[in-house]
Protein backbone atom coordinates (compact mmCIF):
# COMPACT_ATOMS: atom_id res chain seq x y z
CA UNK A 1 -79.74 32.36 -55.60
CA UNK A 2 -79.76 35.95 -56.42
CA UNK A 3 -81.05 37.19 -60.10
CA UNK A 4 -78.31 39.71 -60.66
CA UNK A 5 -79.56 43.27 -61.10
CA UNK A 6 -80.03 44.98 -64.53
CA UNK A 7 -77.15 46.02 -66.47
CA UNK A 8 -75.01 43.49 -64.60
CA UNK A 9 -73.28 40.60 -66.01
CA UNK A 10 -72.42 37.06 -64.72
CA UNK A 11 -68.60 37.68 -65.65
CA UNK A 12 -65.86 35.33 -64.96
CA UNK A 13 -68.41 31.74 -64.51
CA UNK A 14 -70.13 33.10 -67.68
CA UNK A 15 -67.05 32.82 -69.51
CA UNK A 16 -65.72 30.25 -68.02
CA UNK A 17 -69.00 28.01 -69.02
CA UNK A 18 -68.34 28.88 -72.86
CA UNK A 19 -64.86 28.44 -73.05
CA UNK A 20 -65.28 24.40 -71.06
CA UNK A 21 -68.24 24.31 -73.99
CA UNK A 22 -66.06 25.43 -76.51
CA UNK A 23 -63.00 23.30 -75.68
CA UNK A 24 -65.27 20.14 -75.55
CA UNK A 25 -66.68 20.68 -79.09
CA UNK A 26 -63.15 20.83 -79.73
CA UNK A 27 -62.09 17.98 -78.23
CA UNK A 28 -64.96 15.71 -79.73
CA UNK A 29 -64.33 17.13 -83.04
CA UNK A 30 -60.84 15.86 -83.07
CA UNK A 31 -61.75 12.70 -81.90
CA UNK A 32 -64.21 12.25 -84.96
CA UNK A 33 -61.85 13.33 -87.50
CA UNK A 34 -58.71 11.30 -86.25
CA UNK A 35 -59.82 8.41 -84.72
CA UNK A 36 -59.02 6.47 -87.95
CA UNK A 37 -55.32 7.11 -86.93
CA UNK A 38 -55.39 6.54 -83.43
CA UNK A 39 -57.53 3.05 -83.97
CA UNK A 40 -56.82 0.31 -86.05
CA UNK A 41 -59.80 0.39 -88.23
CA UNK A 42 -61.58 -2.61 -91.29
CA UNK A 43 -63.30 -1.26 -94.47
CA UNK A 44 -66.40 -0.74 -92.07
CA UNK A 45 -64.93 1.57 -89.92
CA UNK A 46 -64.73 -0.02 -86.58
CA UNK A 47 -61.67 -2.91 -85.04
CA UNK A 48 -62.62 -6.47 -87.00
CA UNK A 49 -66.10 -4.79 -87.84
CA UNK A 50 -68.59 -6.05 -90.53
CA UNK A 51 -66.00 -5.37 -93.41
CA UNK A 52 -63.73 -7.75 -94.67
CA UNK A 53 -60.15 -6.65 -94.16
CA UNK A 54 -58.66 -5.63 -91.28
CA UNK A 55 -55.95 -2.88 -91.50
CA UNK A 56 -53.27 -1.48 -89.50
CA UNK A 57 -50.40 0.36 -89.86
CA UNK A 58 -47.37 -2.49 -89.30
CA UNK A 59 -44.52 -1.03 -87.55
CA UNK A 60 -46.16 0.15 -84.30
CA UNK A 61 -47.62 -3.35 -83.67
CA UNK A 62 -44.31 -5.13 -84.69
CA UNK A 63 -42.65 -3.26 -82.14
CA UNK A 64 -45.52 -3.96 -79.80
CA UNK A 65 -45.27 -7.82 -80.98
CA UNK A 66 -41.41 -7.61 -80.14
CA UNK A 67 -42.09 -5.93 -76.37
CA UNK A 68 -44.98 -8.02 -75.03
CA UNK A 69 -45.58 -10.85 -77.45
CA UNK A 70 -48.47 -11.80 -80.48
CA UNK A 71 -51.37 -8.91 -79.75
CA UNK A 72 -55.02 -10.55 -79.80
CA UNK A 73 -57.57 -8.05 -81.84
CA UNK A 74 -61.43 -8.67 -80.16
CA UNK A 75 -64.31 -8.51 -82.71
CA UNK A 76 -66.26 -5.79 -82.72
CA UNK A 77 -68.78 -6.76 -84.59
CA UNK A 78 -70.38 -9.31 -82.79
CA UNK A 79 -69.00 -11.77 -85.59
CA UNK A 80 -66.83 -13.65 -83.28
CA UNK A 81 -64.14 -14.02 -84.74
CA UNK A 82 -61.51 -12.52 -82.31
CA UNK A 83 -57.94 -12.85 -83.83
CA UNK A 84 -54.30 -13.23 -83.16
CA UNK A 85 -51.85 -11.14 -85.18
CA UNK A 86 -48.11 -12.21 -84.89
CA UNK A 87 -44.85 -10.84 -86.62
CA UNK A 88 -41.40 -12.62 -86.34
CA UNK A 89 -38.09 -10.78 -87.25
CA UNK A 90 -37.29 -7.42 -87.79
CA UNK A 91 -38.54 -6.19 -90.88
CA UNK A 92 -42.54 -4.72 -90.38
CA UNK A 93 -42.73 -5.57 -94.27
CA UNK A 94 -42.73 -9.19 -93.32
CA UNK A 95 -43.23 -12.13 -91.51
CA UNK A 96 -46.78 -11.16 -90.49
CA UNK A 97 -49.56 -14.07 -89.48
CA UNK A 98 -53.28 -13.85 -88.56
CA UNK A 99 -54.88 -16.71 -87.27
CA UNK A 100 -58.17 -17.27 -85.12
CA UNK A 101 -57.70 -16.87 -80.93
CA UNK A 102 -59.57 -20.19 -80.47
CA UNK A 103 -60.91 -23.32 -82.78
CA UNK A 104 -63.65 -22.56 -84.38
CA UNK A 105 -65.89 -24.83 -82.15
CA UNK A 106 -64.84 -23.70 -79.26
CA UNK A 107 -66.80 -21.32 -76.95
CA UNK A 108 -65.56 -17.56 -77.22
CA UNK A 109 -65.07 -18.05 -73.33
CA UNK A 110 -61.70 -20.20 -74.48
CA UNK A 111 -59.30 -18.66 -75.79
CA UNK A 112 -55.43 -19.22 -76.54
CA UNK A 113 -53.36 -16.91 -74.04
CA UNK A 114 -49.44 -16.29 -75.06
CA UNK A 115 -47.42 -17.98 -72.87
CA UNK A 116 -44.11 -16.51 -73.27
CA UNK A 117 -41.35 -18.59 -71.63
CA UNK A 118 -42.38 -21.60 -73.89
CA UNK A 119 -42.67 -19.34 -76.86
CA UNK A 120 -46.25 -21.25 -76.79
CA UNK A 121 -50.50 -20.44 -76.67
CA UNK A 122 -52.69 -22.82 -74.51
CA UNK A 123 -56.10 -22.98 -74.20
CA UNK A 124 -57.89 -21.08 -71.48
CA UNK A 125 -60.46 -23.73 -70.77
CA UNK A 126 -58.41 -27.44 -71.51
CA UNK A 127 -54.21 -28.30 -71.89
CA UNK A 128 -53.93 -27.88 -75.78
CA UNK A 129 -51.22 -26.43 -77.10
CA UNK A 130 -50.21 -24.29 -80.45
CA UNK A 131 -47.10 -23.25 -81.50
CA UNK A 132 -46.56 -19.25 -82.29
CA UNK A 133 -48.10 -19.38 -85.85
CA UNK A 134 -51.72 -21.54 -84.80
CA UNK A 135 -50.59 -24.82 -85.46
CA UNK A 136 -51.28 -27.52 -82.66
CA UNK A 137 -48.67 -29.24 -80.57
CA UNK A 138 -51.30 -31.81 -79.35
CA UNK A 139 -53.27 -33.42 -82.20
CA UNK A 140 -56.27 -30.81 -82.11
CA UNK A 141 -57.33 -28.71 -84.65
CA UNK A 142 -55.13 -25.77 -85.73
CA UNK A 143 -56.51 -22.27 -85.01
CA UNK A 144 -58.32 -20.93 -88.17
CA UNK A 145 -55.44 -18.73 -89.89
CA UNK A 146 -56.56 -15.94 -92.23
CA UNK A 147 -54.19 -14.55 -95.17
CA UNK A 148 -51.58 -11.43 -94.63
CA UNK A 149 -50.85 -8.91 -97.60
CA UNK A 150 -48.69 -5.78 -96.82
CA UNK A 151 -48.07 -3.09 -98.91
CA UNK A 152 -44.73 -1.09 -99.35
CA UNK A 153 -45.63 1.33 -96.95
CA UNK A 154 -46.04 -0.70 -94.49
CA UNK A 155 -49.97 -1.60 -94.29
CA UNK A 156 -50.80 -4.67 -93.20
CA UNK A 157 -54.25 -6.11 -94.16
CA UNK A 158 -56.02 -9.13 -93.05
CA UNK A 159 -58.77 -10.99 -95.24
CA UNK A 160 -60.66 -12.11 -92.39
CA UNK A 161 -64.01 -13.64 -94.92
CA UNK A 162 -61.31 -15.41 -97.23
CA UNK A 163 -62.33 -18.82 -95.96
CA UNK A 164 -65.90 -17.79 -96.29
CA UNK A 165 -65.18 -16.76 -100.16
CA UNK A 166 -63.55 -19.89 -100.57
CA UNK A 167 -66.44 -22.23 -99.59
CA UNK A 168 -68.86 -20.36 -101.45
CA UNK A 169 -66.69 -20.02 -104.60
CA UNK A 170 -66.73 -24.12 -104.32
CA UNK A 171 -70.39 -24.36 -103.34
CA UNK A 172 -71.06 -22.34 -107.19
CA UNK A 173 -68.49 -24.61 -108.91
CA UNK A 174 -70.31 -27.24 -111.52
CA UNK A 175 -69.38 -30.83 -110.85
CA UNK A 176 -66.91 -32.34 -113.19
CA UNK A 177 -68.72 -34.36 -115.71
């Protein structure tokens, strides 16, 4: 390749290198600063990360919810505890549930897939059944549900250690005497 001469300048693929290198910082700086709006996001900072609420804004997924059916969130975090958030009726300020995609002693290979024409989830790996809130059709165990708050705006938080909490609040508690 030829070393261009002195006093000459590389031009147009000069400029157009800076100006890709430019518009990429761009680009990955507004990916930084707004992916907390474009993802769902827990106190951690990641989908169903280490914290322990999950948060998202309610009236996108409701409308998703009302489209395509109950949207399963995977865990991030390696926790795995992958979860099922539903919504019945029309108002995003209510009728929210959050309950676990499988038992909790199942594998994380089985999971319970949304079957829509029965209004029903069954087990990826065996024939039980749940209705559309968790709760089994078949004498198994109910899928692990975790409590819904939402605020008046419209944020809908899920205390996905509230079980935890529990146990160890009754672990510390003194027998009656």
């Amino acid at each position: 390749m030829p070393v261009a001469k002195r006093g000459e300048r590389g031009g147009p693929q000069a400029f157009a290198v800076v100006l890709a290198g430019t518009l990429g910082m761009i680009a990955v700086f507004f990916l930084i600063t707004r992916s907390s709006e474009l993802f769902p996001s827990s106190e951690a900072g990641s989908a169903l990360g280490a914290g322990s609420t999950f948060t998202f804004e309610g009236a996108e997924i409701a409308a998703t919810i009302a489209d395509t059916g109950p949207v399963t969130f995977p865990d991030l975090a390696g926790r795995d505890r992958d979860i099922i958030v539903q919504h019945d009726g029309d108002d995003p300020l209510t009728g929210w549930s959050a309950f676990g995609s499988r038992p909790l002693s199942a594998d994380r290979a089985c999971s319970a897939l949304w079957q829509p024409d029965e209004g029903v989830f069954t087990d990826s790996c065996s024939d039980t059944t749940w209705d559309d809130q968790g709760r089994s059709l078949d004498d198994s165990d109910d899928l692990p549900s975790y409590p819904v708050a939402v605020d008046g705006e419209g944020t809908v938080s899920i205390d996905l250690n509230a079980a935890e909490r529990e146990a160890a609040d009754q672990d510390t508690e003194e027998p009656a005497e």
